[in-house]
PDB file of N, CA and C in Angstrom:
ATOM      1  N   UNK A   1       0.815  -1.190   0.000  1.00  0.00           N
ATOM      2  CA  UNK A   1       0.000   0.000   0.000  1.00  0.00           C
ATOM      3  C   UNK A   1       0.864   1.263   0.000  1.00  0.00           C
ATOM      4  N   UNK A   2       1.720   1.014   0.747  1.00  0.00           N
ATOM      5  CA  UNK A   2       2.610   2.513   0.783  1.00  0.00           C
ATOM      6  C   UNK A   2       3.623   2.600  -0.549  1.00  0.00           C
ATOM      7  N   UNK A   3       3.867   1.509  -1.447  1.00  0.00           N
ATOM      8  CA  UNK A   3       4.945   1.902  -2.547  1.00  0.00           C
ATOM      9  C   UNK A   3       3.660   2.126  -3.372  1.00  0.00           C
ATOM     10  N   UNK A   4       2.426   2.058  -3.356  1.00  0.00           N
ATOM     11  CA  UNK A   4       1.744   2.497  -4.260  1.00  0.00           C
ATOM     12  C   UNK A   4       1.133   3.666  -4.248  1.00  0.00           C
ATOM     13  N   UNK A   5       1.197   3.951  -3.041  1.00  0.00           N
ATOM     14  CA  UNK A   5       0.656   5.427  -2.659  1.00  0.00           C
ATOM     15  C   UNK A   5       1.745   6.449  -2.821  1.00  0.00           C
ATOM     16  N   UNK A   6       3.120   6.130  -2.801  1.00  0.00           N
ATOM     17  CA  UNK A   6       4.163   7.074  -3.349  1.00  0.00           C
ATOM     18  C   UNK A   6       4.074   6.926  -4.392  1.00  0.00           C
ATOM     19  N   UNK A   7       3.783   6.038  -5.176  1.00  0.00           N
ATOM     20  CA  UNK A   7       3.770   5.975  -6.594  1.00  0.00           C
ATOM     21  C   UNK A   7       2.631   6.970  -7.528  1.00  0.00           C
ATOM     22  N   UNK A   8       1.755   7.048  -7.020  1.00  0.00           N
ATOM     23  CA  UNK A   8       0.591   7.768  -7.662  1.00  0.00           C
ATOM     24  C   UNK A   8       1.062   9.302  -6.938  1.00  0.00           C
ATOM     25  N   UNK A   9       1.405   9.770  -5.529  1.00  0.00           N
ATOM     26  CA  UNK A   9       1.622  10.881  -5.465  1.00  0.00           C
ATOM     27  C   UNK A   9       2.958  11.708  -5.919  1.00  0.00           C
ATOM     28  N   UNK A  10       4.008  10.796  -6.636  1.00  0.00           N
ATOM     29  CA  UNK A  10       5.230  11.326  -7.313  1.00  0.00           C
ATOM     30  C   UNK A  10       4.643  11.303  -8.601  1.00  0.00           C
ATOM     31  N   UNK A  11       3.718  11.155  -9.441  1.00  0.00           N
ATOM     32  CA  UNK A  11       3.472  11.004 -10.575  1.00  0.00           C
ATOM     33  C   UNK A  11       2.762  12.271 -10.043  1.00  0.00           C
ATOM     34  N   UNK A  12       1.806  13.083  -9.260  1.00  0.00           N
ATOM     35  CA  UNK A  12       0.961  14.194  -9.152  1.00  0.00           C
ATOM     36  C   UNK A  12       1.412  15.153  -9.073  1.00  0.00           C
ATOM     37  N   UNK A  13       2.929  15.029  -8.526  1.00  0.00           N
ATOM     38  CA  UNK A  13       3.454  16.397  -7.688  1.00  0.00           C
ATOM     39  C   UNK A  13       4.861  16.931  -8.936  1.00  0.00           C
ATOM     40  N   UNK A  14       4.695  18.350  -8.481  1.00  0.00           N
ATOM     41  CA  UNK A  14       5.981  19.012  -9.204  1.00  0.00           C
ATOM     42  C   UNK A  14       7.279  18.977  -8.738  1.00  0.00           C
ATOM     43  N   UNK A  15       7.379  18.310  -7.095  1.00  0.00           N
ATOM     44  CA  UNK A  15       8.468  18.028  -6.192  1.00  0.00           C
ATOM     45  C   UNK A  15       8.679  16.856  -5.928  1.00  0.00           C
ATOM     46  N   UNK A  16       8.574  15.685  -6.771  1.00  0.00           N
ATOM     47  CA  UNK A  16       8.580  14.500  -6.015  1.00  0.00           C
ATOM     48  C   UNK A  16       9.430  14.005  -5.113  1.00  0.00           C
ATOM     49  N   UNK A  17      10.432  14.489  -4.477  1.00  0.00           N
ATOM     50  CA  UNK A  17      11.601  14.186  -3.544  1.00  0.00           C
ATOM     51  C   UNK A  17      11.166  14.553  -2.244  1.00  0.00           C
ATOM     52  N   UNK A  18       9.907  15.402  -2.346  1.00  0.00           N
ATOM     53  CA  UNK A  18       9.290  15.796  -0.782  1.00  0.00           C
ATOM     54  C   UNK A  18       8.362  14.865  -0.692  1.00  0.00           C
ATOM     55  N   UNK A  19       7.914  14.158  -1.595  1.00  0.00           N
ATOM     56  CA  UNK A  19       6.704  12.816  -1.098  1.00  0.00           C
ATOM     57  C   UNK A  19       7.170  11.997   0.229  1.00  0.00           C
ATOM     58  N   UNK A  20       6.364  11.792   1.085  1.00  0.00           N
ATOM     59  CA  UNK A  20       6.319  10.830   1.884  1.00  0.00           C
ATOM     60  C   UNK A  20       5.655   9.949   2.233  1.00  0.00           C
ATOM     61  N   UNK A  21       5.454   8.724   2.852  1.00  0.00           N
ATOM     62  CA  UNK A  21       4.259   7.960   2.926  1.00  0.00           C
ATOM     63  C   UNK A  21       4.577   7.305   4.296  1.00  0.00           C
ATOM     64  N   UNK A  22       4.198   7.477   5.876  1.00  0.00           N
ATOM     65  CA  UNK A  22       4.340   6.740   6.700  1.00  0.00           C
ATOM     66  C   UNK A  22       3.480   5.747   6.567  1.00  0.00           C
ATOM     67  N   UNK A  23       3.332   4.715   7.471  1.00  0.00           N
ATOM     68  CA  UNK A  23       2.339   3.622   7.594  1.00  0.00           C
ATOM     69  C   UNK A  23       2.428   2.978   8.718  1.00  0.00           C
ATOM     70  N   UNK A  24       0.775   2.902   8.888  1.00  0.00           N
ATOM     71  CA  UNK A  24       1.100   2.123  10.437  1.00  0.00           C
ATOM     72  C   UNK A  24       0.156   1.134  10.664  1.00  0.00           C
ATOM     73  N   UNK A  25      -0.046   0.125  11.118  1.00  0.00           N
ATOM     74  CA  UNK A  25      -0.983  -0.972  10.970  1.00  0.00           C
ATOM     75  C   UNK A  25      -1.739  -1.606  12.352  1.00  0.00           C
ATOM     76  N   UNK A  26      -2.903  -1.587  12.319  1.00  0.00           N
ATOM     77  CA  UNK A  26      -3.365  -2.300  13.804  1.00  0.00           C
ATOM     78  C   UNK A  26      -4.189  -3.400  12.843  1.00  0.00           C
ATOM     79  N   UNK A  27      -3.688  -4.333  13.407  1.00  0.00           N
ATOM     80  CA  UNK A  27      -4.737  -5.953  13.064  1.00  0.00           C
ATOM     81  C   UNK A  27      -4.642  -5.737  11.554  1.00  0.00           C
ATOM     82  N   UNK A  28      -6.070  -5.933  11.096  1.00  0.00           N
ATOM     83  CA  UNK A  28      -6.115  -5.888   9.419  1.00  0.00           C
ATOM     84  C   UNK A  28      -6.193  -4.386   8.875  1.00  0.00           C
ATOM     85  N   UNK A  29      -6.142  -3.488   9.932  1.00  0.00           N
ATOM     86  CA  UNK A  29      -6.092  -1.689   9.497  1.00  0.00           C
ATOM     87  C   UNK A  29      -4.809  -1.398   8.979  1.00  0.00           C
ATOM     88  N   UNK A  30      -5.130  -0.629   7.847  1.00  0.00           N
ATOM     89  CA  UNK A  30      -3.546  -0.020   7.640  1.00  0.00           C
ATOM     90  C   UNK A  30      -3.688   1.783   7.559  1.00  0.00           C
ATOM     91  N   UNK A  31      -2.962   2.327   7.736  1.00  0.00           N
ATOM     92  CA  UNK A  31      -3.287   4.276   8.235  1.00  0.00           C
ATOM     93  C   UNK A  31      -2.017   4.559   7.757  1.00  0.00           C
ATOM     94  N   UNK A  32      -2.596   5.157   6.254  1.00  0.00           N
ATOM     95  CA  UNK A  32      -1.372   5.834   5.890  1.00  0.00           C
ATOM     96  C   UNK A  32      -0.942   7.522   5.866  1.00  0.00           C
ATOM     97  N   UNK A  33      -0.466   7.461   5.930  1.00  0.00           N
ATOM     98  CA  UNK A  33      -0.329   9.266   5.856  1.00  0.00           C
ATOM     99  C   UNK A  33       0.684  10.037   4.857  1.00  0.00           C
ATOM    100  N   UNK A  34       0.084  10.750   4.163  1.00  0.00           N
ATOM    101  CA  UNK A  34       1.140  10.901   3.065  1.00  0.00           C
ATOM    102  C   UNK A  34       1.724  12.770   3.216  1.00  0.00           C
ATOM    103  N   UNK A  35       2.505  12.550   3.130  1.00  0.00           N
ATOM    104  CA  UNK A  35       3.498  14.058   2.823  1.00  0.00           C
ATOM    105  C   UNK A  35       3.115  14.618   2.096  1.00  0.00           C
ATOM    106  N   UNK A  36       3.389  16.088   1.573  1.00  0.00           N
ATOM    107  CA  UNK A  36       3.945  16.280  -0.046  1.00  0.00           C
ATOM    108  C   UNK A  36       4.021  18.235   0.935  1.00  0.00           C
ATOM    109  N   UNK A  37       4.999  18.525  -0.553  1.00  0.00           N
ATOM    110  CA  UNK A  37       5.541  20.039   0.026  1.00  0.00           C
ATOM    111  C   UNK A  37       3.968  20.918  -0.147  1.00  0.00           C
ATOM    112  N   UNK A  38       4.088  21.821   0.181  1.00  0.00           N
ATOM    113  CA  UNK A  38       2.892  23.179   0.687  1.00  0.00           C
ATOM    114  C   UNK A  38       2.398  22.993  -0.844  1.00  0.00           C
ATOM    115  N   UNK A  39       3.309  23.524  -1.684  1.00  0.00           N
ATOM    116  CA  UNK A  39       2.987  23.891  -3.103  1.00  0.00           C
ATOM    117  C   UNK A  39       1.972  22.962  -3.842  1.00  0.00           C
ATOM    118  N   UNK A  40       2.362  21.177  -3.454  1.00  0.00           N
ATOM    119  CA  UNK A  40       1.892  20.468  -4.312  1.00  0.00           C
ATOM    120  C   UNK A  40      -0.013  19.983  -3.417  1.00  0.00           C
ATOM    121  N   UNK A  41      -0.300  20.230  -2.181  1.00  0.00           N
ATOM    122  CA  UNK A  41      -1.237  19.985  -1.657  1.00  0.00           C
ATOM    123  C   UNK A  41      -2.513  19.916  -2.233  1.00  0.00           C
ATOM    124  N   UNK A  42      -2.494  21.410  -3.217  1.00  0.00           N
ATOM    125  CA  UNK A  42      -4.179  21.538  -4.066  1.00  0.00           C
ATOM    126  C   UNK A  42      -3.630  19.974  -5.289  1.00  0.00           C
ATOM    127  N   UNK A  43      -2.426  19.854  -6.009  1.00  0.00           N
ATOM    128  CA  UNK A  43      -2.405  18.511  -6.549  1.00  0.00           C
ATOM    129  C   UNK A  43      -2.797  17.455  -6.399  1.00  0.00           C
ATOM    130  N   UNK A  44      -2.708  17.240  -5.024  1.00  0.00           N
ATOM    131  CA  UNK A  44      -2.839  15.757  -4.401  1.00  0.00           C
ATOM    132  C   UNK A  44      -4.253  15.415  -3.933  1.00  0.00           C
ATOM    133  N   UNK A  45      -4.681  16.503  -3.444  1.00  0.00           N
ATOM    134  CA  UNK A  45      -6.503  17.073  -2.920  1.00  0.00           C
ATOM    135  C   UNK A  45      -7.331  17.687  -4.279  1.00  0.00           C
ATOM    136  N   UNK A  46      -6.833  17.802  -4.926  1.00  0.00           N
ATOM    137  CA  UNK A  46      -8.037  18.366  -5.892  1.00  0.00           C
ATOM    138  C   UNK A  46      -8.812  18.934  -5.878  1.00  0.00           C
ATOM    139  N   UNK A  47      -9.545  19.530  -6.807  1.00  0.00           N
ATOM    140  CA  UNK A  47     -10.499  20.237  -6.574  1.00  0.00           C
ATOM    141  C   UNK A  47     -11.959  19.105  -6.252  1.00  0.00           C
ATOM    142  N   UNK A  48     -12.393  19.888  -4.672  1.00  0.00           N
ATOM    143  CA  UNK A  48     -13.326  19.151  -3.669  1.00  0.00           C
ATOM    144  C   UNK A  48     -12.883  18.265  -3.640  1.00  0.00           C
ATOM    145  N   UNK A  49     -11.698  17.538  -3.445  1.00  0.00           N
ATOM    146  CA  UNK A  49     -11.325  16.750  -2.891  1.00  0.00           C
ATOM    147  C   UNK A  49     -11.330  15.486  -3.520  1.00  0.00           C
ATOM    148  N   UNK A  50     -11.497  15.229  -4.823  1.00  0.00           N
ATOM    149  CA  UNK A  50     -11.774  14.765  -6.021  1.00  0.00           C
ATOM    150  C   UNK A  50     -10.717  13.584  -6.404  1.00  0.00           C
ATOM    151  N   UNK A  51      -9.291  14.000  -6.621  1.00  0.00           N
ATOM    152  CA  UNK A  51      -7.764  13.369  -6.478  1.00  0.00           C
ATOM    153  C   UNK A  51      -7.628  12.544  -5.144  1.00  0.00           C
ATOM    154  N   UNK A  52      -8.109  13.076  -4.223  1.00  0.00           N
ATOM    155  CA  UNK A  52      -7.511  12.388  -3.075  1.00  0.00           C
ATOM    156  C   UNK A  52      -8.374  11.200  -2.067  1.00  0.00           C
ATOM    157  N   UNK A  53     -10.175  11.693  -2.779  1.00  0.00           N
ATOM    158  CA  UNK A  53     -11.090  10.564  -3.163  1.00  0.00           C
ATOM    159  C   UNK A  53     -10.590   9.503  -4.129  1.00  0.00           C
ATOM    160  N   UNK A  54     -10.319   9.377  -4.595  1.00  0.00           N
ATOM    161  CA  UNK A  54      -9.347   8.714  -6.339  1.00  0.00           C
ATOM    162  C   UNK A  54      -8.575   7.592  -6.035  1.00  0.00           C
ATOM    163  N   UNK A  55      -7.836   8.072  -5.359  1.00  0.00           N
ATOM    164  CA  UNK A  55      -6.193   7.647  -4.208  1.00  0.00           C
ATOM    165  C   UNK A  55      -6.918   6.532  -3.200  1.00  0.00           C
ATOM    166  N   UNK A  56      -8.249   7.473  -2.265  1.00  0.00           N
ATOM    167  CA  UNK A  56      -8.531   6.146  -1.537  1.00  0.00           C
ATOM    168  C   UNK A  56      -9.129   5.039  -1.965  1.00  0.00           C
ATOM    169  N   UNK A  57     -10.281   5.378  -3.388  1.00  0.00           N
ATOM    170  CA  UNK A  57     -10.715   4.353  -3.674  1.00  0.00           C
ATOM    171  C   UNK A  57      -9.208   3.150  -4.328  1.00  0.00           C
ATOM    172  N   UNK A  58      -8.377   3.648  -4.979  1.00  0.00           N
ATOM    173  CA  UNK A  58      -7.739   2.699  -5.729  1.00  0.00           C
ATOM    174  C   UNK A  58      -7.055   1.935  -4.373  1.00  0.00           C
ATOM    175  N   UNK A  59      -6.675   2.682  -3.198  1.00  0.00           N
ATOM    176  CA  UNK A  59      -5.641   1.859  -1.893  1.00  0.00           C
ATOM    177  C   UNK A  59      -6.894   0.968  -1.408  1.00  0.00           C
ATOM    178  N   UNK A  60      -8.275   1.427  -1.597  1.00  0.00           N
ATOM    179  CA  UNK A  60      -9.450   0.129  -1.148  1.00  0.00           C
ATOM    180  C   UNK A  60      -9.613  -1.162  -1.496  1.00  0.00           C
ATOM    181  N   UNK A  61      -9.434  -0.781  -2.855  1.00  0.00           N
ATOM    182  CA  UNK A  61      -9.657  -1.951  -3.997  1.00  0.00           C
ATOM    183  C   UNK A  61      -7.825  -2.599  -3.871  1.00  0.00           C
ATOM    184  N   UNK A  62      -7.470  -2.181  -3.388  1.00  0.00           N
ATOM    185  CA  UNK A  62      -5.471  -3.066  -3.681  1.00  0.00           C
ATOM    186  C   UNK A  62      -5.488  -3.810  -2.252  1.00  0.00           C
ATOM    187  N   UNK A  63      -6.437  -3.008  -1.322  1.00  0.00           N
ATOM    188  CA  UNK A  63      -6.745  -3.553   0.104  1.00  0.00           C
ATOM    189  C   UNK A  63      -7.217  -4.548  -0.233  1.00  0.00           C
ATOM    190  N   UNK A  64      -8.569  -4.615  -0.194  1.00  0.00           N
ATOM    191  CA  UNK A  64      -9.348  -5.592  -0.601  1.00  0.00           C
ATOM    192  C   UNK A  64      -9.083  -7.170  -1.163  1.00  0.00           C
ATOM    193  N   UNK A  65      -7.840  -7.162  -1.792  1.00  0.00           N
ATOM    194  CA  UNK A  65      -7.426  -7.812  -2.475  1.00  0.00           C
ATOM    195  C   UNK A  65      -6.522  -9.061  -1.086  1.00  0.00           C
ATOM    196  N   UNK A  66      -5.962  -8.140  -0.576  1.00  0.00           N
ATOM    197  CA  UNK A  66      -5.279  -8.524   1.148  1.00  0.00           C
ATOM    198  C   UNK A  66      -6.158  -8.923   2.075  1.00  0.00           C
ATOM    199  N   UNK A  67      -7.131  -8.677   1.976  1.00  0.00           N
ATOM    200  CA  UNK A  67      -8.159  -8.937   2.829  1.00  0.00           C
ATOM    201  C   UNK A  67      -7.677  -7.926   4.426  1.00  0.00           C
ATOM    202  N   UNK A  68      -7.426  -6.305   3.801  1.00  0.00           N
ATOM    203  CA  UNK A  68      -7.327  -5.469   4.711  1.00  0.00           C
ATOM    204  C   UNK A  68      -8.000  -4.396   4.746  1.00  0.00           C
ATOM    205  N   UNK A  69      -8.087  -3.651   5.665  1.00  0.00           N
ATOM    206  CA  UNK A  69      -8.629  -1.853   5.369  1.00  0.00           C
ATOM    207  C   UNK A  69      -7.912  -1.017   5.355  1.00  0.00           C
ATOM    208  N   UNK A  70      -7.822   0.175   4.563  1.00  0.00           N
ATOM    209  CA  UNK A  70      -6.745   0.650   4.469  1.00  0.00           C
ATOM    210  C   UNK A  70      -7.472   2.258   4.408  1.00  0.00           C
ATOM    211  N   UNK A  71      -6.956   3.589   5.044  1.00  0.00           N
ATOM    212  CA  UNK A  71      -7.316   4.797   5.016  1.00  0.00           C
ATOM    213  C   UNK A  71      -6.017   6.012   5.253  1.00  0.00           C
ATOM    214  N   UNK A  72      -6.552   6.765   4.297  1.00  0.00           N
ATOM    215  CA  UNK A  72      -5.398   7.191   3.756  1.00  0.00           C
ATOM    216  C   UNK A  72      -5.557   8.967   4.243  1.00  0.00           C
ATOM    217  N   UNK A  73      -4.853   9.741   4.564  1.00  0.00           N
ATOM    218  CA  UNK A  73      -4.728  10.646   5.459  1.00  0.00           C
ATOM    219  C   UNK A  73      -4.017  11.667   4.856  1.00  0.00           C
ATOM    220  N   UNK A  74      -4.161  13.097   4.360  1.00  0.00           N
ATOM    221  CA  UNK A  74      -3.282  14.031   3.462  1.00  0.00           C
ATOM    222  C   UNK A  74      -3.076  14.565   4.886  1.00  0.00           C
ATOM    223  N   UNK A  75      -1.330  14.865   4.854  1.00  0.00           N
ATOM    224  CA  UNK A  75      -1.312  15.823   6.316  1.00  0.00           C
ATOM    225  C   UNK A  75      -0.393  17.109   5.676  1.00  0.00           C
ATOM    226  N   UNK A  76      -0.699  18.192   6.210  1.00  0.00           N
ATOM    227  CA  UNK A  76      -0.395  19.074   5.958  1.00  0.00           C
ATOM    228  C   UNK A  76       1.288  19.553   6.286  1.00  0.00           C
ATOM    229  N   UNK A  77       2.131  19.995   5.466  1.00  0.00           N
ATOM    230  CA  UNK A  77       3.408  19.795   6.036  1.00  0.00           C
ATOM    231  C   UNK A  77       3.968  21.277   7.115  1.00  0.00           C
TER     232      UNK A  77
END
């Protein structure tokens, strides 16, 4: 989940060297939290939130597949 979630947010951003992706897991939960510099934020969030709806459905469906849950967290840097 997390090399795929850097993967789609270095393909979004104009900085990809500031991407980050922590991860942390309880039982079958996985909580990711992703980086990115100030600049690239409206990229990654979209307009209404559109991109970053996008992101969780595709980490649902790659979940799913694991038989996990997975929720994904834009944090502000």
């Amino acid at each position: 989940m997390k090399a795929l979630t850097e993967f789609i947010a270095k393909a979004l951003v104009e900085n990809p060297e500031q991407v980050g992706v922590t991860q942390s897991r309880q039982g079958s939960r996985v909580r990711l939290e992703l980086k990115v510099s100030k600049d690239d934020m409206g990229r990654v969030i979209g307009k209404n939130g559109r991109v970053a709806n996008a992101i969780r459905v595709l980490l649902r469906v790659a979940a799913e597949r694991d038989g996990q849950q997975v929720t994904l967290d834009v944090v502000e840097p």
